[in-house]
N, C-alpha and C. Protein backbone atom coordinates (compact mmCIF):
# COMPACT_ATOMS: atom_id res chain seq x y z
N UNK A 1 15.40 7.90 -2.97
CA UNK A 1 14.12 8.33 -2.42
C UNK A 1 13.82 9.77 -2.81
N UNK A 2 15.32 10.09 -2.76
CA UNK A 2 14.99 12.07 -3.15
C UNK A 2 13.88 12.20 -4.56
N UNK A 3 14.73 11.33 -5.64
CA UNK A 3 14.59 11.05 -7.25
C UNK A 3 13.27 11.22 -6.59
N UNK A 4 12.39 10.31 -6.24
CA UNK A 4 11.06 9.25 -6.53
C UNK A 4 10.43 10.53 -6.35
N UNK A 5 10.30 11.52 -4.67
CA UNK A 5 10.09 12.20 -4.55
C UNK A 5 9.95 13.81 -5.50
N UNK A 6 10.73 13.76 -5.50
CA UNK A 6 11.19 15.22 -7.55
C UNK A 6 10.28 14.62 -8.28
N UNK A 7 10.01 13.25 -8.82
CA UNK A 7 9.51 13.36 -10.30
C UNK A 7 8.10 12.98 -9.66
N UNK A 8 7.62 12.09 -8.41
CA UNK A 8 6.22 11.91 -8.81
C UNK A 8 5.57 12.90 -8.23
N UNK A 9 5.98 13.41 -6.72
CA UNK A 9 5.07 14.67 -6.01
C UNK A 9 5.46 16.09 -6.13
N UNK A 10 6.59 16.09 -6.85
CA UNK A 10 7.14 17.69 -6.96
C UNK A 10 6.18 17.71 -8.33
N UNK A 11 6.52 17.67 -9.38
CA UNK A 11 6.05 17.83 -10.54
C UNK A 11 4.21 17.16 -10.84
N UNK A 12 3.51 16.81 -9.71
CA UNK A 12 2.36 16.03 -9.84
C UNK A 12 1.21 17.19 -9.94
N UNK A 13 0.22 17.27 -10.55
CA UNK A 13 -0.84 18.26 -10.85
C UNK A 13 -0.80 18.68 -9.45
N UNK A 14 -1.73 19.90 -9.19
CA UNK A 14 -1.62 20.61 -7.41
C UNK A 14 -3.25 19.59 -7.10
N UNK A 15 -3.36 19.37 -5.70
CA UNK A 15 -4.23 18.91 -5.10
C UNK A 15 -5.21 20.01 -4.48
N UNK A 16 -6.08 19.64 -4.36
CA UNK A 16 -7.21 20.57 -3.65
C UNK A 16 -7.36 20.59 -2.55
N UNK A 17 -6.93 22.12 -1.43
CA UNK A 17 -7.21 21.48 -0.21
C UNK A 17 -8.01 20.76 0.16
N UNK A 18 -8.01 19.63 1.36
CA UNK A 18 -8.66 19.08 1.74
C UNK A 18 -9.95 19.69 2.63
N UNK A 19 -11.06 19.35 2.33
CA UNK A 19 -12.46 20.00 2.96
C UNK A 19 -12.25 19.42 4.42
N UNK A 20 -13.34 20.10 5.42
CA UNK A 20 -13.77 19.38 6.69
C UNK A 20 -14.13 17.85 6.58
N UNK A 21 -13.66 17.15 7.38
CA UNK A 21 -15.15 15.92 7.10
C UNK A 21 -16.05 16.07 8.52
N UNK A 22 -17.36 15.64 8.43
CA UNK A 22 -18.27 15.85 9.25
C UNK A 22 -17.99 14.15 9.55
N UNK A 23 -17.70 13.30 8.83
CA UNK A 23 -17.79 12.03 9.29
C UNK A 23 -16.58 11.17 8.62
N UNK A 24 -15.74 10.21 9.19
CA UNK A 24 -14.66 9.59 8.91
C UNK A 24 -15.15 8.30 9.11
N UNK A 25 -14.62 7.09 8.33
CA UNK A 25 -14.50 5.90 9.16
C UNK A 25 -12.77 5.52 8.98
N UNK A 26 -12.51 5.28 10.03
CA UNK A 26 -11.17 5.43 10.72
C UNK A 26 -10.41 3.67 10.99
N UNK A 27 -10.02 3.23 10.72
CA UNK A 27 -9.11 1.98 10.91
C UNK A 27 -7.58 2.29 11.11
N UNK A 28 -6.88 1.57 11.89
CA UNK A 28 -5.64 1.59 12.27
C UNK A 28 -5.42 0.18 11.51
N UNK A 29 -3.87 0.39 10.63
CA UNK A 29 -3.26 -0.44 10.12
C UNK A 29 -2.74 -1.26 11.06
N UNK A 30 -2.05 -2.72 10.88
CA UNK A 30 -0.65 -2.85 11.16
C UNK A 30 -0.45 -4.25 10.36
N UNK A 31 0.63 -4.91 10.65
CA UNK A 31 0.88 -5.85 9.41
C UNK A 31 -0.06 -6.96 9.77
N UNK A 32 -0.98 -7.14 10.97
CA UNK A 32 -1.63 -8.39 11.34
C UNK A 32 -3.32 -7.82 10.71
N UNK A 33 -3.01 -6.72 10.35
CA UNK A 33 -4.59 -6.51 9.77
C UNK A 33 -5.09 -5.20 10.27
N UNK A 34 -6.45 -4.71 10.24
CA UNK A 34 -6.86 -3.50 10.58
C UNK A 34 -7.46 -3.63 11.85
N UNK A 35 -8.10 -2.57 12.60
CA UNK A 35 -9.00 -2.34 13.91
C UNK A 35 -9.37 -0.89 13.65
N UNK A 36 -10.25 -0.72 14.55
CA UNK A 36 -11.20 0.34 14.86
C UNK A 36 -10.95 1.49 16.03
N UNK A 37 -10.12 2.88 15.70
CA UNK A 37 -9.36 3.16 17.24
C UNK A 37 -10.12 2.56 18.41
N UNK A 38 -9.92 2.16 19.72
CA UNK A 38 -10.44 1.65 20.64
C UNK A 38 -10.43 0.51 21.05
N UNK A 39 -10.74 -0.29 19.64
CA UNK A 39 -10.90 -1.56 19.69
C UNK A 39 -9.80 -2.63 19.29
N UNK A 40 -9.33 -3.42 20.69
CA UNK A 40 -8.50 -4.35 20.05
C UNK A 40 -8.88 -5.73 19.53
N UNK A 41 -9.93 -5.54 19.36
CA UNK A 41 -10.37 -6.90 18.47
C UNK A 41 -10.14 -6.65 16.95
N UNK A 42 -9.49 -7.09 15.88
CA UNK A 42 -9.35 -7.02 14.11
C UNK A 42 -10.88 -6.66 13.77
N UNK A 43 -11.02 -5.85 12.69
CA UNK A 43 -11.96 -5.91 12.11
C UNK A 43 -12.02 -6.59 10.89
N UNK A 44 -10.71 -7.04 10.23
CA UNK A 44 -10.26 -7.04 8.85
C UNK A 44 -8.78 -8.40 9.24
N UNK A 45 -8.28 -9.17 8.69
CA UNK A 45 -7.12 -9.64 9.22
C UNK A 45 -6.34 -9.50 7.78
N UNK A 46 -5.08 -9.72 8.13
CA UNK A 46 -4.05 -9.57 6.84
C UNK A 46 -3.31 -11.02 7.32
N UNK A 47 -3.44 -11.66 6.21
CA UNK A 47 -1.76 -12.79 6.10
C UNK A 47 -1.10 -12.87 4.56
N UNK A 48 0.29 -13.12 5.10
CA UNK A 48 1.17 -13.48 4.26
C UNK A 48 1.64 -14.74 4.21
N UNK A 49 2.03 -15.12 2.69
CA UNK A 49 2.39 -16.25 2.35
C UNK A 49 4.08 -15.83 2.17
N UNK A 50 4.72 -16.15 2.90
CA UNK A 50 6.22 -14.98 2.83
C UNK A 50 7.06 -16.22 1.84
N UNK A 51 7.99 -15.27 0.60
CA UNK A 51 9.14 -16.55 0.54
C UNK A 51 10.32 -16.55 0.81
N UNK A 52 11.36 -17.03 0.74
CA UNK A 52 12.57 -17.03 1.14
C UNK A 52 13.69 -15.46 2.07
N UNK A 53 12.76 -14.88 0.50
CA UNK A 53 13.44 -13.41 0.95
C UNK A 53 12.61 -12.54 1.86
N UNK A 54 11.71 -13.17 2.82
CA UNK A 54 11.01 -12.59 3.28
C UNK A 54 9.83 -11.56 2.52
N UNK A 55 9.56 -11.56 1.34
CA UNK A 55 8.84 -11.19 0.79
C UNK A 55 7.27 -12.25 0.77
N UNK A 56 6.23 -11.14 0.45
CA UNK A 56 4.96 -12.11 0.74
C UNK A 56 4.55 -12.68 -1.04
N UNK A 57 4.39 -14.11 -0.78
CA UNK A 57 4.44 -14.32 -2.59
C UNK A 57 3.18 -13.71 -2.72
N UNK A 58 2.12 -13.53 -1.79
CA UNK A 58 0.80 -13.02 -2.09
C UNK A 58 -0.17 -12.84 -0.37
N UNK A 59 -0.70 -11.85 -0.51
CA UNK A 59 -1.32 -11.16 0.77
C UNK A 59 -3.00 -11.55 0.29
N UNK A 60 -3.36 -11.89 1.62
CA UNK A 60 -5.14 -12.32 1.64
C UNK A 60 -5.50 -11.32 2.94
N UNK A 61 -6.61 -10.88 2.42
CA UNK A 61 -7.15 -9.53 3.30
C UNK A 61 -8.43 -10.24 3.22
N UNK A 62 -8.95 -10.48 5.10
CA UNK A 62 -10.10 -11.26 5.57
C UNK A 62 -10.96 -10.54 6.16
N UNK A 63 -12.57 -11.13 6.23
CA UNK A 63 -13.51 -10.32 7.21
C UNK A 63 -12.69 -11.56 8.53
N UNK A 64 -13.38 -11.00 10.06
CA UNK A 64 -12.70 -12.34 10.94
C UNK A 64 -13.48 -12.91 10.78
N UNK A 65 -13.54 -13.82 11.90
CA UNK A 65 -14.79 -15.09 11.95
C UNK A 65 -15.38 -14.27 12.55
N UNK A 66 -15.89 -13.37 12.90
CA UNK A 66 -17.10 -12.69 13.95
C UNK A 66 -18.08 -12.05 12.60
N UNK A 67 -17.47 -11.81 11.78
CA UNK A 67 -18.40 -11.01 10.27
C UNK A 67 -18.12 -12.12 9.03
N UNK A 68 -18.16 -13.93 9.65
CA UNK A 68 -17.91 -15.18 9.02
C UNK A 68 -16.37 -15.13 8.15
N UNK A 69 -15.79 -14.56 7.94
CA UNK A 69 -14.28 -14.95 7.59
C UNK A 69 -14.31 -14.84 6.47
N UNK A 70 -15.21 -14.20 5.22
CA UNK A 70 -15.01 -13.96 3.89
C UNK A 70 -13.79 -13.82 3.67
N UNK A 71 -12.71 -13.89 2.82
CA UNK A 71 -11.90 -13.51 1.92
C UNK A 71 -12.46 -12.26 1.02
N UNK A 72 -11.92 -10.85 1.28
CA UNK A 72 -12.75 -10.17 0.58
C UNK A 72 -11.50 -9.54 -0.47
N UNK A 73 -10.49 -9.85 -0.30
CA UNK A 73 -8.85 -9.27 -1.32
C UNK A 73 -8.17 -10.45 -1.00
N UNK A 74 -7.07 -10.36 -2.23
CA UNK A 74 -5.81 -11.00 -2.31
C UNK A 74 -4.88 -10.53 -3.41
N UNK A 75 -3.89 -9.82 -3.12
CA UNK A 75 -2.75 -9.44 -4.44
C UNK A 75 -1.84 -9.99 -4.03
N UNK A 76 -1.79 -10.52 -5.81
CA UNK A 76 -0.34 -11.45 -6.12
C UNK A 76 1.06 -11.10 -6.09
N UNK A 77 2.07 -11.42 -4.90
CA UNK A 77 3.52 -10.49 -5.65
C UNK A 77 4.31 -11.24 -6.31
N UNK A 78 3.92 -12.57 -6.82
CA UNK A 78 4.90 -13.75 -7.28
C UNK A 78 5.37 -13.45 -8.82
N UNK A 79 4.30 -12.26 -9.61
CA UNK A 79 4.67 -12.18 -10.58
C UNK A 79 5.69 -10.98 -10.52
N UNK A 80 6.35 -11.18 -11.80
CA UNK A 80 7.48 -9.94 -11.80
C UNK A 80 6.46 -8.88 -12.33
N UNK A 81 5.99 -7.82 -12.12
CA UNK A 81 5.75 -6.22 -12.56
C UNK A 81 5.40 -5.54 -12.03
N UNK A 82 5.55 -4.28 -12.71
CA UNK A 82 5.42 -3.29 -11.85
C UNK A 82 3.80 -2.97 -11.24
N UNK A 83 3.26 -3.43 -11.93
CA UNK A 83 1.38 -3.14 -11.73
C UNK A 83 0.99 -3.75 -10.26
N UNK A 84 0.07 -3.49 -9.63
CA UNK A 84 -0.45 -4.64 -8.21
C UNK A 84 -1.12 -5.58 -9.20
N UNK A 85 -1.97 -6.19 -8.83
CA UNK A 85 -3.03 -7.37 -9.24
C UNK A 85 -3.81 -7.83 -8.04
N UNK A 86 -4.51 -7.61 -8.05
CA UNK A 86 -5.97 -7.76 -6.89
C UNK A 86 -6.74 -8.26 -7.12
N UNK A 87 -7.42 -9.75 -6.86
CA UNK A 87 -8.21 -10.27 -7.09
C UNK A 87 -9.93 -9.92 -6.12
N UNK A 88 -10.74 -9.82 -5.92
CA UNK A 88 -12.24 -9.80 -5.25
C UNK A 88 -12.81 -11.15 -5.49
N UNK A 89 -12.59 -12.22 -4.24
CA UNK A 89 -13.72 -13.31 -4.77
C UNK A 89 -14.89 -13.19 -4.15
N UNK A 90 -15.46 -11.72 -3.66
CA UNK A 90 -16.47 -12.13 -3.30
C UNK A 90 -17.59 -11.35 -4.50
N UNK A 91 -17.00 -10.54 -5.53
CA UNK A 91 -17.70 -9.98 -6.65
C UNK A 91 -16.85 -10.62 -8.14
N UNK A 92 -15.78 -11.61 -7.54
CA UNK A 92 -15.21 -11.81 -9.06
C UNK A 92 -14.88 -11.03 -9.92
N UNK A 93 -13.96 -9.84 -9.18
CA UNK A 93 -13.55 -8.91 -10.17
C UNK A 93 -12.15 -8.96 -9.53
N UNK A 94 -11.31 -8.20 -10.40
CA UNK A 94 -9.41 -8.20 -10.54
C UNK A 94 -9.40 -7.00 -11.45
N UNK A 95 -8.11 -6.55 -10.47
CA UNK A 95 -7.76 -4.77 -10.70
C UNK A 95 -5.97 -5.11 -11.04
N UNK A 96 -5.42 -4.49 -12.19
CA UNK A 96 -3.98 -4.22 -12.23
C UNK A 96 -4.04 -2.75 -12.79
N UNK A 97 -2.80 -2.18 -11.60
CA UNK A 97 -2.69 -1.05 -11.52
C UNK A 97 -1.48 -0.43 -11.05
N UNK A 98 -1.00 0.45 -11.32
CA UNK A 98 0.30 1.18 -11.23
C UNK A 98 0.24 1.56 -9.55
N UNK A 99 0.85 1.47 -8.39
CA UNK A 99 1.08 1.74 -7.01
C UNK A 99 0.95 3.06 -7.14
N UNK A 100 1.60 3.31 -7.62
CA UNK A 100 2.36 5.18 -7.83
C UNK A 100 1.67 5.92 -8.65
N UNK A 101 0.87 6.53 -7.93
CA UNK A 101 -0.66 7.16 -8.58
C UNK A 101 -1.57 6.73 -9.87
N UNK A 102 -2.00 5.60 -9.93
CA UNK A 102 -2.59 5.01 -10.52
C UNK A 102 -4.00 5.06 -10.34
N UNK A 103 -4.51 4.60 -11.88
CA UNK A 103 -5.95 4.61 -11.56
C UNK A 103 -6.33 3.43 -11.94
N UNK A 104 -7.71 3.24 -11.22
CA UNK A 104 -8.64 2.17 -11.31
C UNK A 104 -10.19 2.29 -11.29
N UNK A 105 -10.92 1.06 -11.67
CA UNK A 105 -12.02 1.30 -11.12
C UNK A 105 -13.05 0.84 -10.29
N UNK A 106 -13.52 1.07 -9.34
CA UNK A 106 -14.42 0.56 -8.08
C UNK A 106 -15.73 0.24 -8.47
N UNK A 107 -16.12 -0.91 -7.94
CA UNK A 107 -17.89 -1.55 -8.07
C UNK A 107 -18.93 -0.17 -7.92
N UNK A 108 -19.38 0.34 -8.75
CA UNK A 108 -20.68 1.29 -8.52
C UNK A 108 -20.16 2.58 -8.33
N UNK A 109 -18.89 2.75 -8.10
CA UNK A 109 -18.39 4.28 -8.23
C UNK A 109 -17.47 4.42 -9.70
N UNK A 110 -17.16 3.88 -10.34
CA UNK A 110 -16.59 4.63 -11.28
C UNK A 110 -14.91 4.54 -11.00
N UNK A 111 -14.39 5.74 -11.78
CA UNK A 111 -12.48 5.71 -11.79
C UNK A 111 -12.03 6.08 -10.64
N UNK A 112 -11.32 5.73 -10.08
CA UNK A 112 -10.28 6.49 -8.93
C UNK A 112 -9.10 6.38 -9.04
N UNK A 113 -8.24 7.72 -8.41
CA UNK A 113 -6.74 7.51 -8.38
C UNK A 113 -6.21 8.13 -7.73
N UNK A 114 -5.22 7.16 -7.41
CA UNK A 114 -3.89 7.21 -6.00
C UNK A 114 -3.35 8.36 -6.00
N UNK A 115 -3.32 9.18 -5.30
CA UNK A 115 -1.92 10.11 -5.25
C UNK A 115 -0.97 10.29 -4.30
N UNK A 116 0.21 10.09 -4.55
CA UNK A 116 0.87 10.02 -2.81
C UNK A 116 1.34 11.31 -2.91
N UNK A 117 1.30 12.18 -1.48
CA UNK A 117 1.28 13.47 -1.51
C UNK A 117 2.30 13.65 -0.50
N UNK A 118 3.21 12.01 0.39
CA UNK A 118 4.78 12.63 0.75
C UNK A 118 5.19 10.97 0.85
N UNK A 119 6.81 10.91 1.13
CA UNK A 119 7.00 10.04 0.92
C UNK A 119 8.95 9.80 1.47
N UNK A 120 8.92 9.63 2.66
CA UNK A 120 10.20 9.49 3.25
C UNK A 120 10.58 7.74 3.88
N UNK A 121 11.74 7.42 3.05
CA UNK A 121 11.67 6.44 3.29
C UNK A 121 10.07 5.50 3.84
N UNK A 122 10.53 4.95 5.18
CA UNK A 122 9.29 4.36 5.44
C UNK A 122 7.70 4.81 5.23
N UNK A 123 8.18 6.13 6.08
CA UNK A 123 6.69 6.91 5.85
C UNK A 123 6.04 7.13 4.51
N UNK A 124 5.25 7.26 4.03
CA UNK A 124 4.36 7.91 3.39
C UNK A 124 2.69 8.14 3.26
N UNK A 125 2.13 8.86 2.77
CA UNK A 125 1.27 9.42 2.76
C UNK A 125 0.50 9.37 0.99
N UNK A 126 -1.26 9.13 1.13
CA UNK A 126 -1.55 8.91 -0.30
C UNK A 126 -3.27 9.31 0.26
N UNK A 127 -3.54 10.22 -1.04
CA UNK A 127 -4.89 10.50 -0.77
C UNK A 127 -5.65 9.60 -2.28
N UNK A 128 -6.90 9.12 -2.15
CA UNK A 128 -7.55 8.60 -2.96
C UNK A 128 -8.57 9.30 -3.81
N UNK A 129 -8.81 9.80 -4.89
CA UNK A 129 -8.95 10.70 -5.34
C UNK A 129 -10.35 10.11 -6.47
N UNK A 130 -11.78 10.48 -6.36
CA UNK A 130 -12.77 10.11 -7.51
C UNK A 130 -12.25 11.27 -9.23
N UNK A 131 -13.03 10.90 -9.87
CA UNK A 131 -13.10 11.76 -11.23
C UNK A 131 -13.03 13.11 -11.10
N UNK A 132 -13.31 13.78 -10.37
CA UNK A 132 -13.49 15.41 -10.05
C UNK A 132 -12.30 15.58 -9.16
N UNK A 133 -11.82 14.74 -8.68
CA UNK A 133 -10.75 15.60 -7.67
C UNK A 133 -11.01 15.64 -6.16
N UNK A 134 -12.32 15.06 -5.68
CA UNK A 134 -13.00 14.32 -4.52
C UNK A 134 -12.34 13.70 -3.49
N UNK A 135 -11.93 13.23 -2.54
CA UNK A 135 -11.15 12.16 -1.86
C UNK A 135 -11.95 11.33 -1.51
N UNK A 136 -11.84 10.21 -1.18
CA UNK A 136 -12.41 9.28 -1.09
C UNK A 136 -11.65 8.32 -0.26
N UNK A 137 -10.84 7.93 -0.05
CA UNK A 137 -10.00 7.76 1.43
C UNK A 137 -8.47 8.60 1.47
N UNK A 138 -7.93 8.66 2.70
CA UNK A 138 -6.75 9.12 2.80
C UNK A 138 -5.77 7.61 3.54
N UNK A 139 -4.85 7.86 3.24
CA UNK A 139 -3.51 6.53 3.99
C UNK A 139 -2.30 7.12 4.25
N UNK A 140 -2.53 6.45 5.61
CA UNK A 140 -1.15 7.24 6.10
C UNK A 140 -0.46 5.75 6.42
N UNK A 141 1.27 5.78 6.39
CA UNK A 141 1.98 4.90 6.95
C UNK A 141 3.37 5.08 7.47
N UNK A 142 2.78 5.53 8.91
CA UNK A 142 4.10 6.01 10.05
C UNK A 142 5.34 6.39 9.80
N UNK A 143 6.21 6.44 10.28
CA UNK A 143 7.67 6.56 10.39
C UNK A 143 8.24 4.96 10.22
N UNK A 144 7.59 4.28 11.87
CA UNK A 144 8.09 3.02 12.20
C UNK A 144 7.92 1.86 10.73
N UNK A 145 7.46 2.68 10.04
CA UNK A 145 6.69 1.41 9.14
C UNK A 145 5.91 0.02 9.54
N UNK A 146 5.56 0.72 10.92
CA UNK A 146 4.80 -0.85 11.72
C UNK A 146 3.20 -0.28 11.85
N UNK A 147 3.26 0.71 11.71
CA UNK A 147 1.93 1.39 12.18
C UNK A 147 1.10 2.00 10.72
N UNK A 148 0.04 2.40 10.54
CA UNK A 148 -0.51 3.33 9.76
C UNK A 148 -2.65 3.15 10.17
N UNK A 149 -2.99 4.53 9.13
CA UNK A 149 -3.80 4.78 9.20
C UNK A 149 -4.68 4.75 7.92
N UNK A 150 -5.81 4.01 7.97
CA UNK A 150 -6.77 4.22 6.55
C UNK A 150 -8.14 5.14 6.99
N UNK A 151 -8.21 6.17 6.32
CA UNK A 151 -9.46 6.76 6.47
C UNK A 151 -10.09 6.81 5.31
N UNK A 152 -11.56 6.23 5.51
CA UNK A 152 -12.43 6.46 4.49
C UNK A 152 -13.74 7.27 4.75
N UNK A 153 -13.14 8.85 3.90
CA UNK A 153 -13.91 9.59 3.85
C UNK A 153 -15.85 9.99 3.08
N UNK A 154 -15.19 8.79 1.87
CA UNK A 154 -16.91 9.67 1.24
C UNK A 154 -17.86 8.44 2.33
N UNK A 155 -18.72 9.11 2.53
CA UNK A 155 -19.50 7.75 3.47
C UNK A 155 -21.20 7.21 2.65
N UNK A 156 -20.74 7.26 1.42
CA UNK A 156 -21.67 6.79 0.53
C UNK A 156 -21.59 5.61 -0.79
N UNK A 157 -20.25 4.93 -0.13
CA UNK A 157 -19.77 4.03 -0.95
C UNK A 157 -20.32 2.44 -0.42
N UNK A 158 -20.86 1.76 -1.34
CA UNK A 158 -21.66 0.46 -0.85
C UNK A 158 -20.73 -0.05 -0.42
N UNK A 159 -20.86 -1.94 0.02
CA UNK A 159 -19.91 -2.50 0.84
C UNK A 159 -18.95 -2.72 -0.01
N UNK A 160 -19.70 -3.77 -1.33
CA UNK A 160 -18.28 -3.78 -1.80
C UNK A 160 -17.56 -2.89 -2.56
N UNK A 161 -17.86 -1.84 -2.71
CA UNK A 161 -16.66 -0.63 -3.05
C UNK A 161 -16.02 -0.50 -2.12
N UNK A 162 -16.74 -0.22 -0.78
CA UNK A 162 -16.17 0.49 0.24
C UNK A 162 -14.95 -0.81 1.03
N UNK A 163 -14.94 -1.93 0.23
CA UNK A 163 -14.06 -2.95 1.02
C UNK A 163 -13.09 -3.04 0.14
N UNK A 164 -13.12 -2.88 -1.39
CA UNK A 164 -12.15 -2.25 -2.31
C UNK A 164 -11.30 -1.52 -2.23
N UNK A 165 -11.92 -0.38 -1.67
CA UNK A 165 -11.14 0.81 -1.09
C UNK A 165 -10.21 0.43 0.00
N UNK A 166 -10.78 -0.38 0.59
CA UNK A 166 -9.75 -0.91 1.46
C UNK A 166 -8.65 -1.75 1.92
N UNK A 167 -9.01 -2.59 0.57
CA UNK A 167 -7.86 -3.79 0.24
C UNK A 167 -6.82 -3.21 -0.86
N UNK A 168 -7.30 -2.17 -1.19
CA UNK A 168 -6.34 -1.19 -2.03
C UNK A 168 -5.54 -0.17 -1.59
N UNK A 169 -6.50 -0.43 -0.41
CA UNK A 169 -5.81 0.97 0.62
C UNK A 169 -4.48 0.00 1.25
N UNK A 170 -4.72 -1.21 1.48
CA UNK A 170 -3.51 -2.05 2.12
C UNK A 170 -2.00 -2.35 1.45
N UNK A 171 -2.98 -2.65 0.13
CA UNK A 171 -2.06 -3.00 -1.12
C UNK A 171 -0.95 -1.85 -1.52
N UNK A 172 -1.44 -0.08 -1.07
CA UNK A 172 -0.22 0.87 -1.15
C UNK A 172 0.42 0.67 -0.42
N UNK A 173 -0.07 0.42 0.87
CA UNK A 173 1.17 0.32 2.15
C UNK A 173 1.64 -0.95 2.44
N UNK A 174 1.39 -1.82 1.90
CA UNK A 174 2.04 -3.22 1.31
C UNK A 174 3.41 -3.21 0.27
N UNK A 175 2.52 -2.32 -0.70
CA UNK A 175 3.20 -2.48 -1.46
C UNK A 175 4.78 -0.81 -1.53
N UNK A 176 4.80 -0.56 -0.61
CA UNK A 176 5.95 0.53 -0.08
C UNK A 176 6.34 0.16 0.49
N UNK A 177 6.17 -1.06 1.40
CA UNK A 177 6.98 -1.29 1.96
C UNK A 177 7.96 -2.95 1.44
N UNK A 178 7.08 -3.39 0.51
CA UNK A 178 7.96 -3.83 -0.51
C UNK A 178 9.07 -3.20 -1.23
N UNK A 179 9.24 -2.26 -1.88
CA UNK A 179 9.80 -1.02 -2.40
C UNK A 179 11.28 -0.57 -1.33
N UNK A 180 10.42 -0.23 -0.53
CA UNK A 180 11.66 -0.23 0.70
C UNK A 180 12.51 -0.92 1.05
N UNK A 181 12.39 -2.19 1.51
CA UNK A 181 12.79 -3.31 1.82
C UNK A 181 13.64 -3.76 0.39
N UNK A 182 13.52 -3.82 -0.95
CA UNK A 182 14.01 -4.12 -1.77
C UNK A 182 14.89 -3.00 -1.95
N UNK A 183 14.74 -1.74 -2.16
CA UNK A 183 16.40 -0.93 -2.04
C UNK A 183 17.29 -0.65 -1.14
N UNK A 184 16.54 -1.49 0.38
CA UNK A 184 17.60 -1.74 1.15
C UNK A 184 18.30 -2.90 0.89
N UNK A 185 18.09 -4.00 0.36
CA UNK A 185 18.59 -4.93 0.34
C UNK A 185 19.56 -4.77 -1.10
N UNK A 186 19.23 -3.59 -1.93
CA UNK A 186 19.73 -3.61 -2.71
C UNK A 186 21.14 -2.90 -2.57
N UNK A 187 21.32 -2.13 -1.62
CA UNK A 187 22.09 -1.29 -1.22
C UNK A 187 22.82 -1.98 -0.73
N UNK A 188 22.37 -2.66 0.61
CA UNK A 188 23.48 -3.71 1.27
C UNK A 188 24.20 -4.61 0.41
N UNK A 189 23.94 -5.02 -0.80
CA UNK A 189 24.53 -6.14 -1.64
C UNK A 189 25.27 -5.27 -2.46
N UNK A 190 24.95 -3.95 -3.12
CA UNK A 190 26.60 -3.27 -3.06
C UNK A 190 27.67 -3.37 -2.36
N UNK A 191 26.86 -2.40 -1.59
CA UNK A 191 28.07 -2.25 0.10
C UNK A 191 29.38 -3.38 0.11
N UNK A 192 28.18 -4.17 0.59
CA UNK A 192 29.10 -6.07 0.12
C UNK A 192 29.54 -6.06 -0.97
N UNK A 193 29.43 -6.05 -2.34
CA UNK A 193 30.30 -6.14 -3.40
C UNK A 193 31.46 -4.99 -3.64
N UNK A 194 31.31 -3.75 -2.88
CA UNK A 194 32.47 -3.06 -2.67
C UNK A 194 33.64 -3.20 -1.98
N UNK A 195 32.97 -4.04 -0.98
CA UNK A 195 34.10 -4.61 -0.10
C UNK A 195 34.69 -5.65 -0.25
N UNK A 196 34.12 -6.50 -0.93
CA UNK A 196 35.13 -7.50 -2.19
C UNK A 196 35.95 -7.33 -2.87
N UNK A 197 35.23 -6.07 -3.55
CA UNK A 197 36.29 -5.70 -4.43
C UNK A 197 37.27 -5.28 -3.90
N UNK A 198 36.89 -4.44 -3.01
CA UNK A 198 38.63 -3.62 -2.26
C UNK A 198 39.16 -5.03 -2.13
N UNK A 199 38.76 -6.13 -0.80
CA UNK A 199 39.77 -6.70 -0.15
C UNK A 199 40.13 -7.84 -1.63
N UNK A 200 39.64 -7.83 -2.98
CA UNK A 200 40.28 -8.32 -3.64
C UNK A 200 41.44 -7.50 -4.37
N UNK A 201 41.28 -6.43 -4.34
CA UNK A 201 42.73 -5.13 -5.03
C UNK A 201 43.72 -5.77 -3.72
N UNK A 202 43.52 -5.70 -2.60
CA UNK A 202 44.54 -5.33 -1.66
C UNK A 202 45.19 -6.91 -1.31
N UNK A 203 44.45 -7.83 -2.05
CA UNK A 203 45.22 -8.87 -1.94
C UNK A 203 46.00 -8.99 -2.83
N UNK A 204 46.28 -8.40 -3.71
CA UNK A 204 46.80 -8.87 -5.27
C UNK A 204 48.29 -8.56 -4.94
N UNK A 205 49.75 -9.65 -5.98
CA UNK A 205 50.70 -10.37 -5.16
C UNK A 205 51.57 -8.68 -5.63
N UNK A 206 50.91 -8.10 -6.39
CA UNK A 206 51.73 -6.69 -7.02
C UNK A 206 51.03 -5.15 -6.61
C-alpha cells in the first residue's frame, strides 16, 4: 500500500487548492446503493452479481422504481484487466479506463480525470478533475470500507453526464475495494503456503 501510495500520489502533478462551493449535491455511498443525507429512502440502488470468490462478476447501478428503475451503469469485472469497462444503456455509450487516475470522456462535457489524492488501505480519497484542473466531483471512502461519500460539485452538468459521474464515481470505490480484498487474500495464501512449508521441513525423517 506504502509502494501504490510513493509512485501514484507522492510523485503525481500538485493539485489546486480546492475553491469554496456555494452548492454541492451530496449522496452517501454504501454497498446497497446511494441516498441523500437525511433520507433513508435509495436514490440510486447498486447490485452485484457475486462469484465464488465473493467477487462481483459485474455491478448494475439503478434509478429505483420511484424515478421508474432505469438501469443507468453496469461495469464488467469478469474480464481479466486492468481498465474498468462501463457500459450506459440509457445513451449507448461504454468507457474503458485506468481506476488509478485515469481519463475519460463524459456526454457534453468533454475529458475528465481521476485523481486519488490519499489512500490507506480501505480508505481512500479521489477528486474528479475537467481539462483545466476544475473538480467536478470529489469521493470519499471511509475507514470501515462500508461507508463513503460522492459529491458532485460543478452543478452544470446535464443528466446524463451528471449520472456518469456517478456510476464512475461508484466504479472507484468498487473498484478499491476490489484491489483490497484481492491483496488480502493474496497475503493470506502466502501466510498459508509458509506454513506448509515449515510444517513440511519439520517433518522430514532427517
Amino acid at each position: 500500500m506504502d509502494f501504490l501510495k510513493n509512485k501514484i500520489i507522492k510523485f503525481a502533478p500538485p493539485l489546486k487548492p480546492l475553491p469554496t462551493f456555494e452548492k454541492v449535491i451530496k449522496f452517501n455511498w454504501n454497498p446497497t446503493g446511494l441516498t441523500v443525507p437525511g433520507d433513508t429512502e435509495l436514490s440510486y440502488e447498486v447490485s452485484d452479481d457475486r462469484n465464488l470468490f465473493g467477487d462481483s462478476a459485474y455491478t448494475v447501478i439503478s434509478r429505483t422504481p420511484r424515478s421508474n428503475g432505469d438501469i443507468v451503469g453496469k461495469f464488467d469485472w469478469s474480464k481479466l484487466t486492468a481498465k474498468l469497462e462501463i457500459e450506459f444503456p440509457l445513451t449507448s455509450r461504454e468507457l474503458r479506463y485506468q481506476a488509478l487516475n485515469g481519463h475519460f470522456d463524459v456526454t457534453d462535457v468533454g475529458r475528465l480525470e481521476w485523481r486519488i489524492t490519499d489512500m490507506d488501505w480501505k480508505h481512500a480519497t479521489w477528486r474528479l478533475l475537467d481539462e483545466e484542473g476544475g473538480p467536478v466531483a470529489l469521493v470519499d471512502l471511509h475507514k470501515s470500507g462500508a461507508l463513503g461519500t460522492i459529491e458532485i460539485v460543478r452543478m452544470d452538468l446535464p443528466r446524463a453526464a451528471f449520472e456518469e459521474v456517478l456510476v464512475c464515481s461508484i466504479a472507484q470505490i468498487e473498484d478499491h475495494l476490489r484491489m483490497m480484498r484481492h491483496s488480502k487474500n493474496a497475503a493470506l495464501m502466502t501466510v498459508a503456503g509458509n506454513t506448509v512449508a515449515v510444517a513440511g521441513v519439520n517433518s522430514l525423517p532427517y
